[in-house]
PDB file of N, CA and C in Angstrom:
ATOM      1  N   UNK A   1     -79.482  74.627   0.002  1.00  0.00           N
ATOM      2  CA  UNK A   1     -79.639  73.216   0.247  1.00  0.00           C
ATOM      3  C   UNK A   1     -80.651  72.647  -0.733  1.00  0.00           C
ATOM      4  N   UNK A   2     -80.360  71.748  -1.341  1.00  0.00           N
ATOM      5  CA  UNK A   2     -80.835  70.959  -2.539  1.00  0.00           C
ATOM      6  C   UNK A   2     -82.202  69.999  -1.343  1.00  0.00           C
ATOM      7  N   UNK A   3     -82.934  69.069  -2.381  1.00  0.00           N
ATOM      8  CA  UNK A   3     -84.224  68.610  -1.960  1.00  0.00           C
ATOM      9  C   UNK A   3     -83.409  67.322  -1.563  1.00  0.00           C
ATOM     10  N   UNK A   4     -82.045  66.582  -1.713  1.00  0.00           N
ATOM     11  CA  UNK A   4     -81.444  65.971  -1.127  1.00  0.00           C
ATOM     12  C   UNK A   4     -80.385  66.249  -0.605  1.00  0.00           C
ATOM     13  N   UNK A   5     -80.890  65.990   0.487  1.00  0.00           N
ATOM     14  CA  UNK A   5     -79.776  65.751   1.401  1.00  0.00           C
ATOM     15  C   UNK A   5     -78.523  65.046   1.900  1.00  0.00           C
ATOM     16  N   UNK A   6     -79.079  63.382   1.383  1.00  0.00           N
ATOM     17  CA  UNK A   6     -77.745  62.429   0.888  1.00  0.00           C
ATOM     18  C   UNK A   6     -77.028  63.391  -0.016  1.00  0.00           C
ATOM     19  N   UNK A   7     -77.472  63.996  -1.141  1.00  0.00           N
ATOM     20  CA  UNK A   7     -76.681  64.220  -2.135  1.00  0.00           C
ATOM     21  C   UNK A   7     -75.311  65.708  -1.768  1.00  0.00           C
ATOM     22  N   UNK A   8     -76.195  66.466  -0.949  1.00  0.00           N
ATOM     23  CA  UNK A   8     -75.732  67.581  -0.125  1.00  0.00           C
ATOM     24  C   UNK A   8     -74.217  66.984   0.605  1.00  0.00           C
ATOM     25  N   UNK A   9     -74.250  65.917   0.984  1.00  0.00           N
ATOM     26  CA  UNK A   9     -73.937  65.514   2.171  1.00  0.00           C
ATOM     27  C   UNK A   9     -72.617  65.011   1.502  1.00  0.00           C
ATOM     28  N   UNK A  10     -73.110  64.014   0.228  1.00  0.00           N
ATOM     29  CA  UNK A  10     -71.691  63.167  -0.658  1.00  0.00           C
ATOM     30  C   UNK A  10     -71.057  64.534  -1.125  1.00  0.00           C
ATOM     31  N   UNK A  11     -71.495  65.708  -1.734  1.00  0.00           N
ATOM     32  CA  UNK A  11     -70.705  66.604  -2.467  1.00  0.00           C
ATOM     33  C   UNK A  11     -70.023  67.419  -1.821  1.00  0.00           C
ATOM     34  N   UNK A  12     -70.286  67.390  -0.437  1.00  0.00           N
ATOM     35  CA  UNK A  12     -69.566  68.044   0.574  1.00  0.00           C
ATOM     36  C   UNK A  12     -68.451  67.389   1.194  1.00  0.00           C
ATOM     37  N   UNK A  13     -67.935  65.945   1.104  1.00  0.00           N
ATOM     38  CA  UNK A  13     -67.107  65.208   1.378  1.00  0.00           C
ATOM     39  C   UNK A  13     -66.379  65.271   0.421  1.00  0.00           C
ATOM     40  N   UNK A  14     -66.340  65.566  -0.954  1.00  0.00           N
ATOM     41  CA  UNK A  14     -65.594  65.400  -1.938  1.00  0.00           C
ATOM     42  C   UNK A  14     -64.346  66.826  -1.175  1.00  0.00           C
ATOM     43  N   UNK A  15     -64.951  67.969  -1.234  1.00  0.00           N
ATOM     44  CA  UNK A  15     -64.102  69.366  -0.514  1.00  0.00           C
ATOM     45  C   UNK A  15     -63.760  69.234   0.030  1.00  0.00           C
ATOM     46  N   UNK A  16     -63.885  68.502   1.321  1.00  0.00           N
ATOM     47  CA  UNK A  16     -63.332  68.175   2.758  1.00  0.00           C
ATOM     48  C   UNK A  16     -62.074  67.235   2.757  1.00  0.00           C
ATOM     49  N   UNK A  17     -62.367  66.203   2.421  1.00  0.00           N
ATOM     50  CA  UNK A  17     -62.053  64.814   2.498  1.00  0.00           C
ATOM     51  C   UNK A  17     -60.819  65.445   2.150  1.00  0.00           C
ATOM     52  N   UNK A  18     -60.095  65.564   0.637  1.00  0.00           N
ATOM     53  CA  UNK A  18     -59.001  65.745   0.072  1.00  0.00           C
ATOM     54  C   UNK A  18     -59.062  64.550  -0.612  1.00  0.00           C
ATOM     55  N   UNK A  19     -60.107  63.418  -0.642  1.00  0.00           N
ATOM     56  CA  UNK A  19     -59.890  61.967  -1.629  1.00  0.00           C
ATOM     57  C   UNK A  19     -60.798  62.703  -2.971  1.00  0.00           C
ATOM     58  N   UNK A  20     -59.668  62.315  -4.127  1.00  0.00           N
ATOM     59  CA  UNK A  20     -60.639  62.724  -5.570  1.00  0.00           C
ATOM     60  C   UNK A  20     -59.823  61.483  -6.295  1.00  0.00           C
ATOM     61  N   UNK A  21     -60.771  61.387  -7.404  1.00  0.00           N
ATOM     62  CA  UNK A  21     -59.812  60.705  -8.112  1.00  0.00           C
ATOM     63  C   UNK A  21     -59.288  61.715  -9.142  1.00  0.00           C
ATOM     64  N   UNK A  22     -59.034  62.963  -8.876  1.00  0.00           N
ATOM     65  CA  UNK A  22     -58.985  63.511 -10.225  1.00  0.00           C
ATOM     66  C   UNK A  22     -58.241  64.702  -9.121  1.00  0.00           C
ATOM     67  N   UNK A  23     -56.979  65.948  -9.222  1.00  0.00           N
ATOM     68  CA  UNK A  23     -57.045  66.613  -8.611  1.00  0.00           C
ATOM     69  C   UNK A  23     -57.561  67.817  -8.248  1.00  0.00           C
ATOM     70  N   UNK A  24     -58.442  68.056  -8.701  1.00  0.00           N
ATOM     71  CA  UNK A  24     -60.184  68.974  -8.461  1.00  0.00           C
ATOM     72  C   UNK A  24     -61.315  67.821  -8.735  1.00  0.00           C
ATOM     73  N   UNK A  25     -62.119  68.372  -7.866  1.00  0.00           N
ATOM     74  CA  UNK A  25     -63.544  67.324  -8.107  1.00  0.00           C
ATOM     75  C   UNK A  25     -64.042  67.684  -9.412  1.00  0.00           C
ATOM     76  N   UNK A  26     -64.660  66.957  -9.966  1.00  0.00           N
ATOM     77  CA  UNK A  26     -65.356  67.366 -11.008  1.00  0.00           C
ATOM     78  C   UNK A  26     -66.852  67.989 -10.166  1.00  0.00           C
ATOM     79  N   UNK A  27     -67.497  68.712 -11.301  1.00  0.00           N
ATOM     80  CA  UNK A  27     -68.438  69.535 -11.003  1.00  0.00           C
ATOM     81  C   UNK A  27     -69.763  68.898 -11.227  1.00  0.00           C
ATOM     82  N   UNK A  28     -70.603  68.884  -9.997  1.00  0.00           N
ATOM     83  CA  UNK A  28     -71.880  67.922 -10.644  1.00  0.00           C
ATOM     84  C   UNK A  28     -72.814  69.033 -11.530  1.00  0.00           C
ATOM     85  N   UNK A  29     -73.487  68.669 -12.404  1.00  0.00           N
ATOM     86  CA  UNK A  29     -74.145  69.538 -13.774  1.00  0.00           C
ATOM     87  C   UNK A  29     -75.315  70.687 -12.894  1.00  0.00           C
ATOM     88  N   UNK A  30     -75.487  71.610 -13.324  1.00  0.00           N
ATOM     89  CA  UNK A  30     -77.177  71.969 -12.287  1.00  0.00           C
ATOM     90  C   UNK A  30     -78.098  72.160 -13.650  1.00  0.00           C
ATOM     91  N   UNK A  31     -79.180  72.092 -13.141  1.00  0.00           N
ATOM     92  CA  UNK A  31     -80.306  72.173 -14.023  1.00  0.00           C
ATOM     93  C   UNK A  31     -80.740  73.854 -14.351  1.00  0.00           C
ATOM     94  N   UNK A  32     -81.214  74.186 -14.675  1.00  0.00           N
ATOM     95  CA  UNK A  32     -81.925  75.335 -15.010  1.00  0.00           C
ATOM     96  C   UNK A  32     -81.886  76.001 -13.824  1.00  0.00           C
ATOM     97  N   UNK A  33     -82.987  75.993 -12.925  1.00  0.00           N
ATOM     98  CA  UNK A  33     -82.931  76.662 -11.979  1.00  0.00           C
ATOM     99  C   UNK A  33     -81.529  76.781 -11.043  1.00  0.00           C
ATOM    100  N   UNK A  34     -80.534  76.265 -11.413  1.00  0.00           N
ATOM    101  CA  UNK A  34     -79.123  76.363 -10.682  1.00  0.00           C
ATOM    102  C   UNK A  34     -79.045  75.483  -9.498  1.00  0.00           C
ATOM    103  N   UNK A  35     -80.214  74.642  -9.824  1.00  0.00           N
ATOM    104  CA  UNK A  35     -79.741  73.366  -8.540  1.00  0.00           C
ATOM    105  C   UNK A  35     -79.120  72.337  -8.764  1.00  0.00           C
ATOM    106  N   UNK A  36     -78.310  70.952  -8.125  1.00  0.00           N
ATOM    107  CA  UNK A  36     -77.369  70.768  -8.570  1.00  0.00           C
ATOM    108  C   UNK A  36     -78.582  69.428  -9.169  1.00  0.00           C
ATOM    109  N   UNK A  37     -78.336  68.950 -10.516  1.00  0.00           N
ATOM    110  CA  UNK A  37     -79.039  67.877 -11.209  1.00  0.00           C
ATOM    111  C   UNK A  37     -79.543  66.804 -10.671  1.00  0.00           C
ATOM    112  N   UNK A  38     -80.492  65.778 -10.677  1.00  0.00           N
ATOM    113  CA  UNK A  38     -81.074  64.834  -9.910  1.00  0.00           C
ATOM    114  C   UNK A  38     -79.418  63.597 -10.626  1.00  0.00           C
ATOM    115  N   UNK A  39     -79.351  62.289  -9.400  1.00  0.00           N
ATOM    116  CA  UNK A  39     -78.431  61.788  -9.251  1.00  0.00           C
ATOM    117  C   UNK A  39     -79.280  60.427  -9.690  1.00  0.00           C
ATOM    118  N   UNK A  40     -79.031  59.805 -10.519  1.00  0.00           N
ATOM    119  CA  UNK A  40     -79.791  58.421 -10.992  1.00  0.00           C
ATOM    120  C   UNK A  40     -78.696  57.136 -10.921  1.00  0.00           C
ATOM    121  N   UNK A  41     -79.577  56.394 -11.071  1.00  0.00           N
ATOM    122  CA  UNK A  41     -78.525  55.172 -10.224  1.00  0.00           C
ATOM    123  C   UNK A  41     -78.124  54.351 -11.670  1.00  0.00           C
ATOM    124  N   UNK A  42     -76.556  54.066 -12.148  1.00  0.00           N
ATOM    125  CA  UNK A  42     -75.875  53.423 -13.018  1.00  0.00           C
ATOM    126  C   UNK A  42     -75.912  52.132 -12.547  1.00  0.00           C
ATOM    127  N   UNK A  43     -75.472  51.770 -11.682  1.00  0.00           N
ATOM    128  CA  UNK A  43     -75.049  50.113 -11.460  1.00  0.00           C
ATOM    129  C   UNK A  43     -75.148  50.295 -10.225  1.00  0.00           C
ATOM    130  N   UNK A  44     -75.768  48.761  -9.930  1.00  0.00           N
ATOM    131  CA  UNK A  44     -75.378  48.008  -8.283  1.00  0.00           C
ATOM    132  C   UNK A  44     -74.290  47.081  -8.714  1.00  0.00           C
ATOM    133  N   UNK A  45     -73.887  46.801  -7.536  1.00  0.00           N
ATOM    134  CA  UNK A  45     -73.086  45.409  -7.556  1.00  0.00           C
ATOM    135  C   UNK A  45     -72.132  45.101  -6.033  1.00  0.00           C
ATOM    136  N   UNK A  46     -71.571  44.091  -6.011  1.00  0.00           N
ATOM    137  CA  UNK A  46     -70.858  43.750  -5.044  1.00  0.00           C
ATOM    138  C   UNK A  46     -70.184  44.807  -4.296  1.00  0.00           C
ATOM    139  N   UNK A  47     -69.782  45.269  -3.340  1.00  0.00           N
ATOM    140  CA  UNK A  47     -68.830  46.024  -2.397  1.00  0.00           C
ATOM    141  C   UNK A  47     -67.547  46.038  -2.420  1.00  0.00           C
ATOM    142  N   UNK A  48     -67.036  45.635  -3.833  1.00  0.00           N
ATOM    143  CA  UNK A  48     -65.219  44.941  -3.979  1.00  0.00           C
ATOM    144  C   UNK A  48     -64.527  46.526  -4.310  1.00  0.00           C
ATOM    145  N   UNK A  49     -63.998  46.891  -3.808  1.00  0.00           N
ATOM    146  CA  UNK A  49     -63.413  48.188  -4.205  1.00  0.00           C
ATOM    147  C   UNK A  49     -62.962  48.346  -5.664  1.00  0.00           C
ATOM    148  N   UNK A  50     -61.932  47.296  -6.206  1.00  0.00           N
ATOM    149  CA  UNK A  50     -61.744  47.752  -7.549  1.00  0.00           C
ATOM    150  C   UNK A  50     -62.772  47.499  -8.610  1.00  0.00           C
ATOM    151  N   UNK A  51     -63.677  47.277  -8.516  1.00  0.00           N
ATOM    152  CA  UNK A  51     -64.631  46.911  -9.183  1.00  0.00           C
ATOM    153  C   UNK A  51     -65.321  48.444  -9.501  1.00  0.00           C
ATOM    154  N   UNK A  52     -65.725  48.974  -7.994  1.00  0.00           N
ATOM    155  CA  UNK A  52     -66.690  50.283  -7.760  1.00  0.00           C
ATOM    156  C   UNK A  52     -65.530  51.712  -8.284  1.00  0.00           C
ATOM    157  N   UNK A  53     -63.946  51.614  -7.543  1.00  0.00           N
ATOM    158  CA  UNK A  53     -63.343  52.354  -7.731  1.00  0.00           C
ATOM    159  C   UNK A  53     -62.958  52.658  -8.805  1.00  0.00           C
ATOM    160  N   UNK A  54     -62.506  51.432  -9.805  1.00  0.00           N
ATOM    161  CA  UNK A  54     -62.119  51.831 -11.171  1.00  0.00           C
ATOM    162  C   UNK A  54     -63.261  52.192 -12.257  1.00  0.00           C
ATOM    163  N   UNK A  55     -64.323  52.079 -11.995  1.00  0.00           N
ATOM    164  CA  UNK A  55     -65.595  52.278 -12.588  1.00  0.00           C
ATOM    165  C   UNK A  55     -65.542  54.111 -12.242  1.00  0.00           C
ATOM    166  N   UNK A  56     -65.753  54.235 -10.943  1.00  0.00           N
ATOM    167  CA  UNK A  56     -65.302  56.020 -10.410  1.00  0.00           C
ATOM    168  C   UNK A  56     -64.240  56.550 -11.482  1.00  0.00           C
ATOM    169  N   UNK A  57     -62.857  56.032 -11.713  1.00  0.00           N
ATOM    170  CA  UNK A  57     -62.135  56.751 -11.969  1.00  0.00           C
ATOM    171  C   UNK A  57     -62.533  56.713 -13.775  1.00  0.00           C
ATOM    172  N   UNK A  58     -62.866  55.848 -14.624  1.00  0.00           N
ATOM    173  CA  UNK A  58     -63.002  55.480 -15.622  1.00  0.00           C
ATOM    174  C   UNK A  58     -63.971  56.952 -15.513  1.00  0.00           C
ATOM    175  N   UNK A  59     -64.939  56.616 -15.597  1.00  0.00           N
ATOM    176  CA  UNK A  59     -65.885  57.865 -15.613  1.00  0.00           C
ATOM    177  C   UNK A  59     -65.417  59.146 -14.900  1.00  0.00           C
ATOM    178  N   UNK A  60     -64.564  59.374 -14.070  1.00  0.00           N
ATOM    179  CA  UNK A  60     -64.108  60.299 -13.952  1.00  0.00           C
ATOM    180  C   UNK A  60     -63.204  61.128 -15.080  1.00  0.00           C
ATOM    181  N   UNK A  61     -62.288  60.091 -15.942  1.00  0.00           N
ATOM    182  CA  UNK A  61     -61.322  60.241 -16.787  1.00  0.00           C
ATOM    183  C   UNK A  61     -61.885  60.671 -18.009  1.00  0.00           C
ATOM    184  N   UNK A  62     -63.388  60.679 -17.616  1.00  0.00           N
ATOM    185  CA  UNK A  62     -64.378  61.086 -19.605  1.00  0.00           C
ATOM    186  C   UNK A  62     -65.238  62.344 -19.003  1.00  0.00           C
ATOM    187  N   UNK A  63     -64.879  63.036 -17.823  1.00  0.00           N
ATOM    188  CA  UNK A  63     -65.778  63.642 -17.825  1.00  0.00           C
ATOM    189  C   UNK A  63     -66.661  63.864 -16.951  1.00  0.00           C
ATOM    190  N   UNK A  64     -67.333  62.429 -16.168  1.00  0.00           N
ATOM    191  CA  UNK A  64     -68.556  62.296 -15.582  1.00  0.00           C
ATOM    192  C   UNK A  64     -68.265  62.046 -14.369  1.00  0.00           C
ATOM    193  N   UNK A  65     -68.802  62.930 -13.142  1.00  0.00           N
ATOM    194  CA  UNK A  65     -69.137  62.570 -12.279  1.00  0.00           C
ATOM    195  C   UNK A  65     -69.748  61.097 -11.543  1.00  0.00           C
ATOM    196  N   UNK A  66     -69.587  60.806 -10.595  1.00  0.00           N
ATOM    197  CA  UNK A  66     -70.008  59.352  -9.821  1.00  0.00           C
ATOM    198  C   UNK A  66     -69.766  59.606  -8.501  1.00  0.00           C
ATOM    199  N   UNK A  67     -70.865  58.908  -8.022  1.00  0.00           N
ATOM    200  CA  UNK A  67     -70.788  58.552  -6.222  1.00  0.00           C
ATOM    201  C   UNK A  67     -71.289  57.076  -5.999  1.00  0.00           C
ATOM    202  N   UNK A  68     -71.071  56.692  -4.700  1.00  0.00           N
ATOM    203  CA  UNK A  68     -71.287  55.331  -4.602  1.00  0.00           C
ATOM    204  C   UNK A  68     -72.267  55.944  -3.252  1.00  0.00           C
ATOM    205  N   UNK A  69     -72.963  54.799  -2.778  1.00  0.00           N
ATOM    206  CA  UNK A  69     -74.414  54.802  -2.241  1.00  0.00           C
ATOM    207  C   UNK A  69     -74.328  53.303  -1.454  1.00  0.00           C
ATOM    208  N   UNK A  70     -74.310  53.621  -0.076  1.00  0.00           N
ATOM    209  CA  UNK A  70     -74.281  52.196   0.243  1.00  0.00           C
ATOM    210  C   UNK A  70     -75.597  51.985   0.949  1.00  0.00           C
ATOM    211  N   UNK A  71     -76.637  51.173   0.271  1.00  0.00           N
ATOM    212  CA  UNK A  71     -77.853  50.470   0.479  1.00  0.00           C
ATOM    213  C   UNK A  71     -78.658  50.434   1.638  1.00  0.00           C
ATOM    214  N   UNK A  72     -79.099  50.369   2.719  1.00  0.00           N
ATOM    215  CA  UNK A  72     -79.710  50.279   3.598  1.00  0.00           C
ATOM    216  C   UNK A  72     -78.706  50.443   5.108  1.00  0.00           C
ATOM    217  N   UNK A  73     -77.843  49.377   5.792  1.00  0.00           N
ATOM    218  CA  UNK A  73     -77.322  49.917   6.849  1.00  0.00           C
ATOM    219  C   UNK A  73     -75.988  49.096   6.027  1.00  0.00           C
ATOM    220  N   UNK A  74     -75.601  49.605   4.818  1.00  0.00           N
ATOM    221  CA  UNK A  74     -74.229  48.981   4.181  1.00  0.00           C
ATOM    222  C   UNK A  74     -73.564  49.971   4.972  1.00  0.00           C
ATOM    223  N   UNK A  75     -73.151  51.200   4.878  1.00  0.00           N
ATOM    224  CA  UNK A  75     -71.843  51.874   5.094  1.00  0.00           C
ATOM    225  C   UNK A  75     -71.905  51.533   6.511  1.00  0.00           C
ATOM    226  N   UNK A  76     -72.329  51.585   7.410  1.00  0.00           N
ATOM    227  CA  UNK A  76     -71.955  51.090   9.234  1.00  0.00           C
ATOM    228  C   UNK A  76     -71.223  49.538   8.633  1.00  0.00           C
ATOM    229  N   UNK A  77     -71.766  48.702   7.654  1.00  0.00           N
ATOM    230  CA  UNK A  77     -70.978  47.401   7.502  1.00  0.00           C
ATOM    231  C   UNK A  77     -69.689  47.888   6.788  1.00  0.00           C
ATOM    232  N   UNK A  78     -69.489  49.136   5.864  1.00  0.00           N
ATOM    233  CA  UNK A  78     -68.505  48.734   5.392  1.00  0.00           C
ATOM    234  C   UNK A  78     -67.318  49.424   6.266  1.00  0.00           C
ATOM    235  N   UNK A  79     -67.507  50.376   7.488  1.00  0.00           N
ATOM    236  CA  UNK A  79     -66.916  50.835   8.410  1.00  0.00           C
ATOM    237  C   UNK A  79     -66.035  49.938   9.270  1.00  0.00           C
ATOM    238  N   UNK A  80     -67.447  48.641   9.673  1.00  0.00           N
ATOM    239  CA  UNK A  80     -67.084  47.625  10.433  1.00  0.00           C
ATOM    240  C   UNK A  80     -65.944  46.104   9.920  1.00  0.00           C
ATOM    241  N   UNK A  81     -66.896  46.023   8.729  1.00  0.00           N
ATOM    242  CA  UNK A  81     -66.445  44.802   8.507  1.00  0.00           C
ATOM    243  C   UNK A  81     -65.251  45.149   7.112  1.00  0.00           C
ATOM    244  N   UNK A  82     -65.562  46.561   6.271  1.00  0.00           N
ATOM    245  CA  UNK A  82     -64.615  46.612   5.442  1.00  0.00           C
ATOM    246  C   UNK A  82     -65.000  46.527   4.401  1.00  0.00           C
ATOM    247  N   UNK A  83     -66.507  46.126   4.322  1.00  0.00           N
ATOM    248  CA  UNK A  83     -67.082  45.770   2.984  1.00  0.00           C
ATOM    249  C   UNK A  83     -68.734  46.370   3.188  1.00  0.00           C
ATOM    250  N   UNK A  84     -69.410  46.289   2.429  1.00  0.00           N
ATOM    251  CA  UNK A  84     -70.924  46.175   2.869  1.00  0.00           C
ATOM    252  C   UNK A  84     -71.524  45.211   1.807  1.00  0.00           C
ATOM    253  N   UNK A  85     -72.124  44.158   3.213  1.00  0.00           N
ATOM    254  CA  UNK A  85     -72.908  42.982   2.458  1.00  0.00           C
ATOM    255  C   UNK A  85     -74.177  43.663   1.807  1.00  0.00           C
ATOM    256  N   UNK A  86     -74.863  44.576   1.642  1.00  0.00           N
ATOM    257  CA  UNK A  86     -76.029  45.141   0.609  1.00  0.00           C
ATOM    258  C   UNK A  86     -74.926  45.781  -0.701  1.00  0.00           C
ATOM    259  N   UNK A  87     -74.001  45.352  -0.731  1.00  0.00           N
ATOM    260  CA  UNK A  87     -73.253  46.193  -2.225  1.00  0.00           C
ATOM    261  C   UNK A  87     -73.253  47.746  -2.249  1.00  0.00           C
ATOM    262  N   UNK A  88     -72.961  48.173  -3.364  1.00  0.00           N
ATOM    263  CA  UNK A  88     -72.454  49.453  -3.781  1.00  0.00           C
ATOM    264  C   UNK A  88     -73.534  50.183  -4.640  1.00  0.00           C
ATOM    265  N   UNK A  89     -74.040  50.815  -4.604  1.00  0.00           N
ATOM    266  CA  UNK A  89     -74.300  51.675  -5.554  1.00  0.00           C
ATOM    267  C   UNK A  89     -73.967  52.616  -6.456  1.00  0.00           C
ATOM    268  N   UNK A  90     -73.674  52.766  -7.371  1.00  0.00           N
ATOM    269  CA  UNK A  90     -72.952  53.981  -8.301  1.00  0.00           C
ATOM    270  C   UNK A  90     -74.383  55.163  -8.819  1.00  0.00           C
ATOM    271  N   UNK A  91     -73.794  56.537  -8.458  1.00  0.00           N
ATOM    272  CA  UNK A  91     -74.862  57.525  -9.713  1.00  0.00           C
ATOM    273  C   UNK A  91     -74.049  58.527 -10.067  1.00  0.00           C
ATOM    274  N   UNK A  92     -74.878  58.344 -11.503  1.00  0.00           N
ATOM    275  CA  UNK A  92     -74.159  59.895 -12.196  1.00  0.00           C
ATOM    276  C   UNK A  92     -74.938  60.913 -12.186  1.00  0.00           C
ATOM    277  N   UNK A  93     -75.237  61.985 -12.538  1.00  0.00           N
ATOM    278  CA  UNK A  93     -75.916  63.027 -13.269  1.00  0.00           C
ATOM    279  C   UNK A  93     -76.723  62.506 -14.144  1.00  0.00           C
ATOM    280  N   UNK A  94     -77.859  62.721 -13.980  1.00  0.00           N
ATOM    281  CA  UNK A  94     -79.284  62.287 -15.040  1.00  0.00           C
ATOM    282  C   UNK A  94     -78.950  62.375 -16.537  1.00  0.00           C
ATOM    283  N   UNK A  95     -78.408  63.866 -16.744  1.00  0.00           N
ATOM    284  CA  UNK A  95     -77.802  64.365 -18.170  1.00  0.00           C
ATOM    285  C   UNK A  95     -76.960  63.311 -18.791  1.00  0.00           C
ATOM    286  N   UNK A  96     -75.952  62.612 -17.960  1.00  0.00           N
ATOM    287  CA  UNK A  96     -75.136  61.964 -18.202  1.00  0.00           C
ATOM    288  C   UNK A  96     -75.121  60.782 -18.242  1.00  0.00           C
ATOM    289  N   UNK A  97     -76.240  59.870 -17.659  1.00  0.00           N
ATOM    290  CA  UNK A  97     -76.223  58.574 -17.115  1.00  0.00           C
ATOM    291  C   UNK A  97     -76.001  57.445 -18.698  1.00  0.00           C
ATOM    292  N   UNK A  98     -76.850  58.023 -19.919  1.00  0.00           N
ATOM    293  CA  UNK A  98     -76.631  57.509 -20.930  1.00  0.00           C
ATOM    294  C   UNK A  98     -74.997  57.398 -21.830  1.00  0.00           C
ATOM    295  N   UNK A  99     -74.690  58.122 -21.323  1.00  0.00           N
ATOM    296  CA  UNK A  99     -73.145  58.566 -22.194  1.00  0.00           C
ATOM    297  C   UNK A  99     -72.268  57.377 -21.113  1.00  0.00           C
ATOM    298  N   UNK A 100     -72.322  57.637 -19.505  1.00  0.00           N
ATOM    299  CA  UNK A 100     -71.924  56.631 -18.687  1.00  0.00           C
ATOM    300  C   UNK A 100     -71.877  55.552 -19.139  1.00  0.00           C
ATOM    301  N   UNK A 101     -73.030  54.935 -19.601  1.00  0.00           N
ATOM    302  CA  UNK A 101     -73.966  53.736 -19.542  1.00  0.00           C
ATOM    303  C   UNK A 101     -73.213  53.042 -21.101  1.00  0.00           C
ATOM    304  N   UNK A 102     -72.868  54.071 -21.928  1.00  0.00           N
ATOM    305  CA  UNK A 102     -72.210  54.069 -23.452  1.00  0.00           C
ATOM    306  C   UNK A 102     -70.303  53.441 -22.965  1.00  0.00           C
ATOM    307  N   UNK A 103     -70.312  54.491 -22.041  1.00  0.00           N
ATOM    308  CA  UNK A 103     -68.654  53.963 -21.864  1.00  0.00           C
ATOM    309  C   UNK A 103     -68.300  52.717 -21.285  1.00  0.00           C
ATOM    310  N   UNK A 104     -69.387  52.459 -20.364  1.00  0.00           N
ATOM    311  CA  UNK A 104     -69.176  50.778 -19.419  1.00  0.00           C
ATOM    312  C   UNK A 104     -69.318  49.912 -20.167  1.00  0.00           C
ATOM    313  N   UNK A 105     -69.891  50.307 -21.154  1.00  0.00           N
ATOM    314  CA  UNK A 105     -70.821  48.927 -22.072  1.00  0.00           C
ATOM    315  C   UNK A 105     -69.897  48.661 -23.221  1.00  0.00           C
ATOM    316  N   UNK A 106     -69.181  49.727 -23.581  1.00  0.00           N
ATOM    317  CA  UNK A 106     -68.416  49.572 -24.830  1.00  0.00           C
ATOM    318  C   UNK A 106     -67.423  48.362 -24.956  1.00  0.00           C
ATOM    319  N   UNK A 107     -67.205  47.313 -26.205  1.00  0.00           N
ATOM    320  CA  UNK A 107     -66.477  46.457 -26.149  1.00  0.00           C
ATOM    321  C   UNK A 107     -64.794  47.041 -26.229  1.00  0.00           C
ATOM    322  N   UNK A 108     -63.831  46.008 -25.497  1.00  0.00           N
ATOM    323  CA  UNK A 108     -62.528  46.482 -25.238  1.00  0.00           C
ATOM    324  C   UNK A 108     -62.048  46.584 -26.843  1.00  0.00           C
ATOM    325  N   UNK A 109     -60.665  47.519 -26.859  1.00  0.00           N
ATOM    326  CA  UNK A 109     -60.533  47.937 -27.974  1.00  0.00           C
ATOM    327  C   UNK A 109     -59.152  46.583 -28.161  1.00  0.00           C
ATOM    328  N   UNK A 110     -58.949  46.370 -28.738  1.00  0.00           N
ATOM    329  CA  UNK A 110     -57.569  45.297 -29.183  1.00  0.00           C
ATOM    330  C   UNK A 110     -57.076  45.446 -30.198  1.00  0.00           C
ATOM    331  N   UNK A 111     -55.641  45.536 -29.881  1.00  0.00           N
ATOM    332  CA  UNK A 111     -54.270  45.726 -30.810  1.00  0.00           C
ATOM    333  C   UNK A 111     -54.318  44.756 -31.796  1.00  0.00           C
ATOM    334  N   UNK A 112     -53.937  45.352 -32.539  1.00  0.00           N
ATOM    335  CA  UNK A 112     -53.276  44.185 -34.000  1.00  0.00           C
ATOM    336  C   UNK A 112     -51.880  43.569 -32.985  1.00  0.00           C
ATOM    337  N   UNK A 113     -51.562  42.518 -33.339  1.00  0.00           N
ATOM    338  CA  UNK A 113     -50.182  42.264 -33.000  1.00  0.00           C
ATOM    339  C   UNK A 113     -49.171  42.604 -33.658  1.00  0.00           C
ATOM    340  N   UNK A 114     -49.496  43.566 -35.114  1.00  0.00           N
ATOM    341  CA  UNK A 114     -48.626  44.079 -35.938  1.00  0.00           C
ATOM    342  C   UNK A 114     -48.280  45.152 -35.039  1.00  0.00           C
ATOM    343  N   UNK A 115     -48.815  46.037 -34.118  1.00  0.00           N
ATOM    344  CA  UNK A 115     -48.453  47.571 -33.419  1.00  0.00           C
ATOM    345  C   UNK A 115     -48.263  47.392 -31.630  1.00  0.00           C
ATOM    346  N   UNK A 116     -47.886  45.955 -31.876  1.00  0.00           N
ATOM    347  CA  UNK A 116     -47.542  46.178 -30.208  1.00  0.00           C
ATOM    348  C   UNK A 116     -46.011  45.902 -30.258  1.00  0.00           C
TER     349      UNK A 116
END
């Protein structure tokens, strides 16, 4: 058991659950001593699913791990109401958070209209 316990708790739902976006979980990184890496926070924002979800799978699709984090008593709201009014939280792997942070940020790529 790691020094978190939230974190214990999300990586153990990934096995259980059967929800991935990927069909094996990806593997969160461990540090040296073989514990699993500290989890740093990428983005807040609103509670809109495709917003949080396609952000998950995007970073899932390069590689990187992600979990979402719901804020203070968000997840009982998003149980209830479907959403949580404190928003979403996203984290990656510490190792990774910069490379993350590289892919969200990057400007969209656009076709010539000669190759579409």
């Amino acid at each position: 058991m790691s020094a978190n316990p939230y974190a214990d708790f999300v990586f153990g739902l990934g096995k259980n659950s059967g929800w991935n976006f990927r069909r094996e979980a990806l593997p969160w990184p461990k540090d040296e001593n073989g514990e699993k890496e500290k989890a740093v926070l990428l983005t807040q924002g609103l509670d809109h699913p495709a917003n949080a979800d396609v952000t998950i799978s995007v970073l899932a699709s390069c590689g990187i791990p992600c979990f979402k984090y719901y804020d203070k008593e968000g997840a009982a709201g998003k149980v209830i109401n479907g959403f949580s009014g404190y928003g979403v939280s996203l984290y990656v792997p510490a190792s990774m958070a910069e490379e993350a942070r590289a892919i969200l940020n990057a400007p969209p790529v656009e076709e010539d209209e000669d190759h579409a």
